[in-house]
Protein backbone atom coordinates (compact mmCIF):
# COMPACT_ATOMS: atom_id res chain seq x y z
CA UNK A 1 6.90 -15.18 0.48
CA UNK A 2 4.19 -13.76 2.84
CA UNK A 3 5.32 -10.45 2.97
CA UNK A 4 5.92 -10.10 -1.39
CA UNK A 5 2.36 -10.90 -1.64
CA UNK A 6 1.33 -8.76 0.62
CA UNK A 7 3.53 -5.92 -1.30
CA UNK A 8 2.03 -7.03 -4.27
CA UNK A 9 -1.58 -6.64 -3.01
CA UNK A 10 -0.71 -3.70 -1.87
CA UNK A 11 0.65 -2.20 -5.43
CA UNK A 12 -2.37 -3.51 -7.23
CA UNK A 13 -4.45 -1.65 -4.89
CA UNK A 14 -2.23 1.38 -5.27
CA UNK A 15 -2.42 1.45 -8.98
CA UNK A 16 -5.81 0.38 -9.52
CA UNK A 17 -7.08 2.93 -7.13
CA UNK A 18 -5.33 5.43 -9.42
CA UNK A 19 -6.67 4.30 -12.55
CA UNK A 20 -9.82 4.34 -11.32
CA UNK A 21 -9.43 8.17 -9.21
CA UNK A 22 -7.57 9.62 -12.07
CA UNK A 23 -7.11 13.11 -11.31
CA UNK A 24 -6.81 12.58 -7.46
CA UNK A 25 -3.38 12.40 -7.09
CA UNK A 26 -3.03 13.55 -3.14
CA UNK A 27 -5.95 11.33 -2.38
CA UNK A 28 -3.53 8.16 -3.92
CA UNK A 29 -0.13 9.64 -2.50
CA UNK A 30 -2.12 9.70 0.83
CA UNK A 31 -3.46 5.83 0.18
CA UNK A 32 0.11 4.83 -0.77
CA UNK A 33 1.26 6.20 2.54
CA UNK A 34 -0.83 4.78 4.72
CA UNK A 35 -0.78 1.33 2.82
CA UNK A 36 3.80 1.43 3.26
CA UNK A 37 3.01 2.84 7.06
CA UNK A 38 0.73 -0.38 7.41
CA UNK A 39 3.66 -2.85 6.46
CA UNK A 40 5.73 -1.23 8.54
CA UNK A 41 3.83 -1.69 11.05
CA UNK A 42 3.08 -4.86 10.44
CA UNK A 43 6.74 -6.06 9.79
CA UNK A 44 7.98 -4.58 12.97
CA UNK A 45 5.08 -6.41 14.92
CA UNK A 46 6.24 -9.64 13.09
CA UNK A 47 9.91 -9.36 14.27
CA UNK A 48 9.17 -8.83 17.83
């Protein structure tokens, strides 16, 4: 439950920062990155 509300944060985030960047499309492919990197992370930490 935890972890599709954190993915769900994290889309909202991703799409609203791209409605409000508009043409900076590396700026959200970098964001988007770093935000799927972060769960990784995150869900690796979690299983250890």
């Amino acid at each position: 439950m935890k972890e599709r509300l954190i993915t769900g944060i994290a889309l909202i985030v991703v799409f609203g920062t791209a409605i409000l960047m508009g043409n900076q499309a590396l700026f959200l492919l970098l964001l988007a990155v770093v935000t799927i990197g972060a769960y990784e992370i995150y869900r690796l930490k979690k299983t250890r």
